[in-house]
Every structure is written in structure tokens, then in C-alpha cells.
PDB file of N, CA and C in Angstrom:
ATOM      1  N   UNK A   1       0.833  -1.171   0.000  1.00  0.00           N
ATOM      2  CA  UNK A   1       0.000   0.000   0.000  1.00  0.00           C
ATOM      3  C   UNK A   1       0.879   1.236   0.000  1.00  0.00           C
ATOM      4  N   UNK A   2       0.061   2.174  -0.643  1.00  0.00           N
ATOM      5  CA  UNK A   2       1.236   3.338  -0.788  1.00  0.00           C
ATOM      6  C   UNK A   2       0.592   4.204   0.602  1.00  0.00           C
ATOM      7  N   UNK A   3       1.315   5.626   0.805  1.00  0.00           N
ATOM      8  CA  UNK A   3       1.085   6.366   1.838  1.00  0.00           C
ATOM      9  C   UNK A   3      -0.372   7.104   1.080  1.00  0.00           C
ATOM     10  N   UNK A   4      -0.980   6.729   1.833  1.00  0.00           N
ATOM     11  CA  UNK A   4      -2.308   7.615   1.594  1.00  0.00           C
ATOM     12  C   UNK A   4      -3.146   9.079   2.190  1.00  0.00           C
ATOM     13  N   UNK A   5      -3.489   9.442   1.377  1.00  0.00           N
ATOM     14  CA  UNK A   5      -3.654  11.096   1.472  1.00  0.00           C
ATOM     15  C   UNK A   5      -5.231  11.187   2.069  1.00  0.00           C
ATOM     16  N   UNK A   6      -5.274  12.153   2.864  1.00  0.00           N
ATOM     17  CA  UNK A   6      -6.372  12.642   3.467  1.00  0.00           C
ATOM     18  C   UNK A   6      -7.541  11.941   3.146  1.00  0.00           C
ATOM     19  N   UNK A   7      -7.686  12.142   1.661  1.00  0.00           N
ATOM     20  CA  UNK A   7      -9.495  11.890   1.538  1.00  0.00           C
ATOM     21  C   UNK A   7      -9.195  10.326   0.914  1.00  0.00           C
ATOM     22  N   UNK A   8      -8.570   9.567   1.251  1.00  0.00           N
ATOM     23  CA  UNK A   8      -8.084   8.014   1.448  1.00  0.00           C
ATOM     24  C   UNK A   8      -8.332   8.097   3.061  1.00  0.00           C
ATOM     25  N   UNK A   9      -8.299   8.168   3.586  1.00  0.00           N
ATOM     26  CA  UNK A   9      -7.625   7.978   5.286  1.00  0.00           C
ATOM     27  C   UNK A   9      -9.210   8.222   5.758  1.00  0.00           C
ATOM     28  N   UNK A  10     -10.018   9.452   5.432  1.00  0.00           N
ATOM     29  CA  UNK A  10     -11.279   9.917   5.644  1.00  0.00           C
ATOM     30  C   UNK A  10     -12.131   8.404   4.850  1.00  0.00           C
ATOM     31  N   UNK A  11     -11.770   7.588   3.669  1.00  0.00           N
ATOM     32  CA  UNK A  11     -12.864   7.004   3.066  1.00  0.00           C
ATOM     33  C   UNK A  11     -12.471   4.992   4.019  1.00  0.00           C
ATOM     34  N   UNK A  12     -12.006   5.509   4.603  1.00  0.00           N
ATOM     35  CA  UNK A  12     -11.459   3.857   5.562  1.00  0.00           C
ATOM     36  C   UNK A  12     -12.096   4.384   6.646  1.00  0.00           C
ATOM     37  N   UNK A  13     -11.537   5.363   7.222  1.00  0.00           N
ATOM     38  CA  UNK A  13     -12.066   5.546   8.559  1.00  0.00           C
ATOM     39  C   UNK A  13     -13.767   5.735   8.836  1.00  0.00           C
ATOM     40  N   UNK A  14     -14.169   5.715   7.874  1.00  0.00           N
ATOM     41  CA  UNK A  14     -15.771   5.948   7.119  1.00  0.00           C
ATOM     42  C   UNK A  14     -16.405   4.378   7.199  1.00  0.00           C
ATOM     43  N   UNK A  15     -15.711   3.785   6.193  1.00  0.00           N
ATOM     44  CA  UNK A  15     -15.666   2.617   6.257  1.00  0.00           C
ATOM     45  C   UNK A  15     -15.664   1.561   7.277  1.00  0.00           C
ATOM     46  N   UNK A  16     -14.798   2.067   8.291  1.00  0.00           N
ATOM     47  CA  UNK A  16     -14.554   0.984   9.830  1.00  0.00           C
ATOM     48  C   UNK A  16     -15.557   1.896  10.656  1.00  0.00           C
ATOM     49  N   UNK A  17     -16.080   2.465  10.325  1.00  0.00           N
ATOM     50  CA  UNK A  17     -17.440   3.258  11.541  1.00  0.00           C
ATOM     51  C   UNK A  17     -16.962   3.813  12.585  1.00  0.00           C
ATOM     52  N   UNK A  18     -15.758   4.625  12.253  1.00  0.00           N
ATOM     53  CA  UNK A  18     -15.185   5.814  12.986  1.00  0.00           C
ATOM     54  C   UNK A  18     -15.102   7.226  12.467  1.00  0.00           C
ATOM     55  N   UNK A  19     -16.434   7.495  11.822  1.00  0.00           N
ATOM     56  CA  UNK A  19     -16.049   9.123  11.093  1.00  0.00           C
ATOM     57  C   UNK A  19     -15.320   9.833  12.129  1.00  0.00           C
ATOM     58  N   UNK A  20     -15.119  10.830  10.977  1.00  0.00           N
ATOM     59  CA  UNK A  20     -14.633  11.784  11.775  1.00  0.00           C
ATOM     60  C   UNK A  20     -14.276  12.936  10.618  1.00  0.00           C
ATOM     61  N   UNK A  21     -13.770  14.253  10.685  1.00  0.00           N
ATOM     62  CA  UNK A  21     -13.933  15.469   9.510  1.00  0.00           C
ATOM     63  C   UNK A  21     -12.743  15.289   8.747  1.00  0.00           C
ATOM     64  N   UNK A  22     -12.073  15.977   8.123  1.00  0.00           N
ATOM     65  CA  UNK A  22     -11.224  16.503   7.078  1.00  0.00           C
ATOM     66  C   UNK A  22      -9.792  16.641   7.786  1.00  0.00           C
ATOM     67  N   UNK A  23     -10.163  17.731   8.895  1.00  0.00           N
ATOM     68  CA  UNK A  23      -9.055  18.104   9.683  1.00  0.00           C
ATOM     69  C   UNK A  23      -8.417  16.572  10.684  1.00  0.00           C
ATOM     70  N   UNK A  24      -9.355  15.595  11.142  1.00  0.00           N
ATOM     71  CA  UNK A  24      -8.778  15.021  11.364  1.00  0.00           C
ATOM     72  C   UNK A  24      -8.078  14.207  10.373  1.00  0.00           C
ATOM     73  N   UNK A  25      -8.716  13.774   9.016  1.00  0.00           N
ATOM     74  CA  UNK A  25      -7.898  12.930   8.121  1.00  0.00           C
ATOM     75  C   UNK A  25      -6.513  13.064   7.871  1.00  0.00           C
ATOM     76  N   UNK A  26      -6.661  14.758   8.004  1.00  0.00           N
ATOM     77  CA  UNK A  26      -5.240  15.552   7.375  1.00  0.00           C
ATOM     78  C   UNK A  26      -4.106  15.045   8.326  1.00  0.00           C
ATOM     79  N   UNK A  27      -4.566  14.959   9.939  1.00  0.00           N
ATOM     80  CA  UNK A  27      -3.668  14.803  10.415  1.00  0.00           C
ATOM     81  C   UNK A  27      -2.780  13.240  10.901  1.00  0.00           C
ATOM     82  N   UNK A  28      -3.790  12.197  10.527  1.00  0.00           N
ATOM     83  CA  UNK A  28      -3.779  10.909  10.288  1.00  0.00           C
ATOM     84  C   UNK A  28      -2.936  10.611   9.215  1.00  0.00           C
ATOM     85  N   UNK A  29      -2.965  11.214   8.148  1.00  0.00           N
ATOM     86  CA  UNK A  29      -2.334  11.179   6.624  1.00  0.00           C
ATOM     87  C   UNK A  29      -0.632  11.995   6.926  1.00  0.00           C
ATOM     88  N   UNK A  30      -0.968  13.154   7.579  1.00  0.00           N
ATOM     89  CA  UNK A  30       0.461  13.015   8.190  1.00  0.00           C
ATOM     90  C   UNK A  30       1.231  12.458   9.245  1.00  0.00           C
ATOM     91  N   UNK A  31       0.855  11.943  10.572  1.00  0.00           N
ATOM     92  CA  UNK A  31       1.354  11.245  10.992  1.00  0.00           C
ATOM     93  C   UNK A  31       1.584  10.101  10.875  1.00  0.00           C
ATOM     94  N   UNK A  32       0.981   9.163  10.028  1.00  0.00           N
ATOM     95  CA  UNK A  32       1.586   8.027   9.712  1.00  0.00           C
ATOM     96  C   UNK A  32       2.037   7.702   8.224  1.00  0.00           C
ATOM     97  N   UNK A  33       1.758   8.967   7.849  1.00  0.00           N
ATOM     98  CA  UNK A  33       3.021   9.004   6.171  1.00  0.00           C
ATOM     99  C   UNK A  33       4.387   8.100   6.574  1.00  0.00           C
ATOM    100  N   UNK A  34       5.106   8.576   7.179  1.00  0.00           N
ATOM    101  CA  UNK A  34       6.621   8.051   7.650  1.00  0.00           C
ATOM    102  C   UNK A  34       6.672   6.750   7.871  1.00  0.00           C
ATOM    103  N   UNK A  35       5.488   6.342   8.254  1.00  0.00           N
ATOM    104  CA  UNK A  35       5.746   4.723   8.737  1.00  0.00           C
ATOM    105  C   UNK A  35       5.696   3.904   7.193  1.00  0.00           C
ATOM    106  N   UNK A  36       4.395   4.229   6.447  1.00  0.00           N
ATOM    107  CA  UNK A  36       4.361   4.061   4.962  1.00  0.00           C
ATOM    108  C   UNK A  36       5.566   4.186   4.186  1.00  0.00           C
ATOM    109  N   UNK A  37       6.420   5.367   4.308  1.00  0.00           N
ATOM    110  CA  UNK A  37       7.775   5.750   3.435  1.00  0.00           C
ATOM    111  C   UNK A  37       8.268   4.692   3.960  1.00  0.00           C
ATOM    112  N   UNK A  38       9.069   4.305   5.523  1.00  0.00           N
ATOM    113  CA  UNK A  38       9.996   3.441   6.247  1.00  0.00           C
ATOM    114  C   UNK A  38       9.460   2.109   5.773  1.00  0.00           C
ATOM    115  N   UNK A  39       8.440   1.416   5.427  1.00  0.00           N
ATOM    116  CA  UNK A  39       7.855   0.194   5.201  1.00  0.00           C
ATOM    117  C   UNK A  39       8.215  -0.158   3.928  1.00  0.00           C
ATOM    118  N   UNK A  40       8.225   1.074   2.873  1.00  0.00           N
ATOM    119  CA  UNK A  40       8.150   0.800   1.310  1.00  0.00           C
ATOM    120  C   UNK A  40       8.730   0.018   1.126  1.00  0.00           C
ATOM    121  N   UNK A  41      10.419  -0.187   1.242  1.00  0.00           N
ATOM    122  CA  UNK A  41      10.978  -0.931   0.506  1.00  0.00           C
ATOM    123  C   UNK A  41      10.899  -2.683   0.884  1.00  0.00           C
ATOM    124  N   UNK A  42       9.825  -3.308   2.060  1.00  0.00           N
ATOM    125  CA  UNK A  42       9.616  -4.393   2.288  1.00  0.00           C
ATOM    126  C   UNK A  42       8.247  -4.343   1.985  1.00  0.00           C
ATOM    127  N   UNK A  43       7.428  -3.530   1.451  1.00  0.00           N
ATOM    128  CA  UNK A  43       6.100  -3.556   1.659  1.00  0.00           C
ATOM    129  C   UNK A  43       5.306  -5.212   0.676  1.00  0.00           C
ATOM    130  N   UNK A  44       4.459  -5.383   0.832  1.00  0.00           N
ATOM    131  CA  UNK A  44       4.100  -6.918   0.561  1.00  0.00           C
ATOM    132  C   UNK A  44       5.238  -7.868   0.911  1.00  0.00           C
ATOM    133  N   UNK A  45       5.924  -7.883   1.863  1.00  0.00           N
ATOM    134  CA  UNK A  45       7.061  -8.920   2.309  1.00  0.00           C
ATOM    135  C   UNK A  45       6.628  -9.369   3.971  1.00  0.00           C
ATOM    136  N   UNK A  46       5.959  -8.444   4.279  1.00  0.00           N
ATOM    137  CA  UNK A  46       5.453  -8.865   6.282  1.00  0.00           C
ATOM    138  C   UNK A  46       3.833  -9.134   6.022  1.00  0.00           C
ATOM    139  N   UNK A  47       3.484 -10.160   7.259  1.00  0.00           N
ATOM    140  CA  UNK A  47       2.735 -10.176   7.613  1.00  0.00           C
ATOM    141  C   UNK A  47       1.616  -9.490   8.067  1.00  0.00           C
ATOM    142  N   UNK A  48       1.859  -8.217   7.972  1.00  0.00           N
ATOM    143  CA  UNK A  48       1.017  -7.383   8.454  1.00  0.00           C
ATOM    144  C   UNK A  48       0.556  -6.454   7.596  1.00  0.00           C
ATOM    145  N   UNK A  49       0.101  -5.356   7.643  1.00  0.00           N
ATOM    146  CA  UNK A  49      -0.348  -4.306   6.695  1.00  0.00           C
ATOM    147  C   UNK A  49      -0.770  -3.084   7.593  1.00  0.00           C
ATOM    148  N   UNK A  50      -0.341  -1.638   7.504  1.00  0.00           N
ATOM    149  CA  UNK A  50      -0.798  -0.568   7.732  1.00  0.00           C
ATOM    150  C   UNK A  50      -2.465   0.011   7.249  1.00  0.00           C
ATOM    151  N   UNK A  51      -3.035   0.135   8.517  1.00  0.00           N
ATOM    152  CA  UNK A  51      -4.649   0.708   7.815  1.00  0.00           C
ATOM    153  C   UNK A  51      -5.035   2.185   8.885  1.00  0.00           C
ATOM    154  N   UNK A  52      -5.310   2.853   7.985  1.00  0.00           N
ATOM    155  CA  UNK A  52      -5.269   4.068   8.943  1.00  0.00           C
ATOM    156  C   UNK A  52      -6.688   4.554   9.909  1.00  0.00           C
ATOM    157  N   UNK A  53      -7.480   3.653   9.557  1.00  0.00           N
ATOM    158  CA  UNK A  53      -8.725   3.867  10.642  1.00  0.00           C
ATOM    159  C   UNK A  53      -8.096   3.220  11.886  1.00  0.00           C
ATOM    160  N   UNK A  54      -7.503   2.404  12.212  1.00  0.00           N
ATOM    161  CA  UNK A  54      -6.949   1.427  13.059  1.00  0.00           C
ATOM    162  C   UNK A  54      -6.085   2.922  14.682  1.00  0.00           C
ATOM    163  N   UNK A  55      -5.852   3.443  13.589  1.00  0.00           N
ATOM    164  CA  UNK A  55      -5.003   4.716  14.107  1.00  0.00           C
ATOM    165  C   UNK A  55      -5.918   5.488  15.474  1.00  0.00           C
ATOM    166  N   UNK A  56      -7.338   6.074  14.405  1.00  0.00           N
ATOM    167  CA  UNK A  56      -7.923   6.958  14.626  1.00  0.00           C
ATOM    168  C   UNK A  56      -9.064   6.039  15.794  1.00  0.00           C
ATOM    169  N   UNK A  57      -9.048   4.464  15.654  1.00  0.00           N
ATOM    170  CA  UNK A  57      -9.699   3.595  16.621  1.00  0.00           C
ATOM    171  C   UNK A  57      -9.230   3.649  18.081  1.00  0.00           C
ATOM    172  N   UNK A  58      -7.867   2.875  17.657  1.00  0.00           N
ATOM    173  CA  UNK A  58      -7.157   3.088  19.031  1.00  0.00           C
ATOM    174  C   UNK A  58      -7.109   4.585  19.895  1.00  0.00           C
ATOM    175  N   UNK A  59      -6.821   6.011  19.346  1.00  0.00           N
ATOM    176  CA  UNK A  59      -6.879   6.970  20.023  1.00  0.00           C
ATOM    177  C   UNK A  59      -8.694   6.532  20.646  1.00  0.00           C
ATOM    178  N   UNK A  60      -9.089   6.823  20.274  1.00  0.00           N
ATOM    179  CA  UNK A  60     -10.821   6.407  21.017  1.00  0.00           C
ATOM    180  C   UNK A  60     -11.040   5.817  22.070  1.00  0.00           C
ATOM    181  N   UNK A  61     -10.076   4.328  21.891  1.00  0.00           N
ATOM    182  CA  UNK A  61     -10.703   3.257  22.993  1.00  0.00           C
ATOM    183  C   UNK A  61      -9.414   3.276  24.133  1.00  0.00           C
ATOM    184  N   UNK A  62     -10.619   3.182  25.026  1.00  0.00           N
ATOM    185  CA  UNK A  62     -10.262   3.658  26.640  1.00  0.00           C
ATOM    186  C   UNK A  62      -9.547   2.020  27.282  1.00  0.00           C
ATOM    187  N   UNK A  63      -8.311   2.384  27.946  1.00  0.00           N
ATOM    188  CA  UNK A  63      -7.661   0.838  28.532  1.00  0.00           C
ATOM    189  C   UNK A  63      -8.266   0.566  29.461  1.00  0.00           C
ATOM    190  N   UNK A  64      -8.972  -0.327  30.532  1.00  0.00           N
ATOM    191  CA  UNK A  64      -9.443  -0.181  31.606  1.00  0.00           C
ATOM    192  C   UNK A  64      -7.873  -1.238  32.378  1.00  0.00           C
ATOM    193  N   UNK A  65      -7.869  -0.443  33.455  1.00  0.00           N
ATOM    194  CA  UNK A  65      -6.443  -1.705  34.123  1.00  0.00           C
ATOM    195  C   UNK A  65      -7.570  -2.470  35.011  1.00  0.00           C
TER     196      UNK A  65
END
């Protein structure tokens, strides 16, 4: 996956039933740009995959100890 831009980041986070506005997309799309750039050159090689609603989930949900 490449680094995805705002109104990408807004149409997932839409998608996983966490809206949220513009201003937050913007800032989702920049903070985890870098991890996207740092991943590129293994990207389809790990097990895992970057999704940016996942981001905007976790800030939400509360830890209980």
C-alpha cells in the first residue's frame, strides 16, 4: 500500500465506523506518512499491513487496568 492522502484515510475511517472530519484525516495522513515511506521498501514482504482507521480507533478506545 502506498502512503495515503487525506481523503483516502477519511474514506477507511468511514468505512470501519469511525467518522470523523477533514481536519482530522489531514492529520492521520500526516502522521503516519513516515511509517508508509519506512515500510516501502519491504512492503508486501510482512505479515502485516498498515490501515489508517486502526489509528484513529485506538486513540478512542479507553484501557481499563
Amino acid at each position: 500500500m502506498t502512503r495515503p492522502d487525506p481523503k483516502q484515510v477519511k474514506a477507511m475511517t468511514d468505512v470501519a465506523g469511525v467518522p470523523q472530519d477533514s481536519e482530522v484525516s489531514t492529520r492521520i495522513a500526516t502522521s503516519i506518512g513516515p511509517a508508509f515511506d519506512g515500510f516501502a521498501p519491504v512492503a508486501g514482504t510482512l505479515p502485516m499491513d498498515l490501515e489508517p482507521a486502526s489509528f484513529l480507533l485506538a486513540q478512542r478506545t479507553k484501557v481499563s487496568k
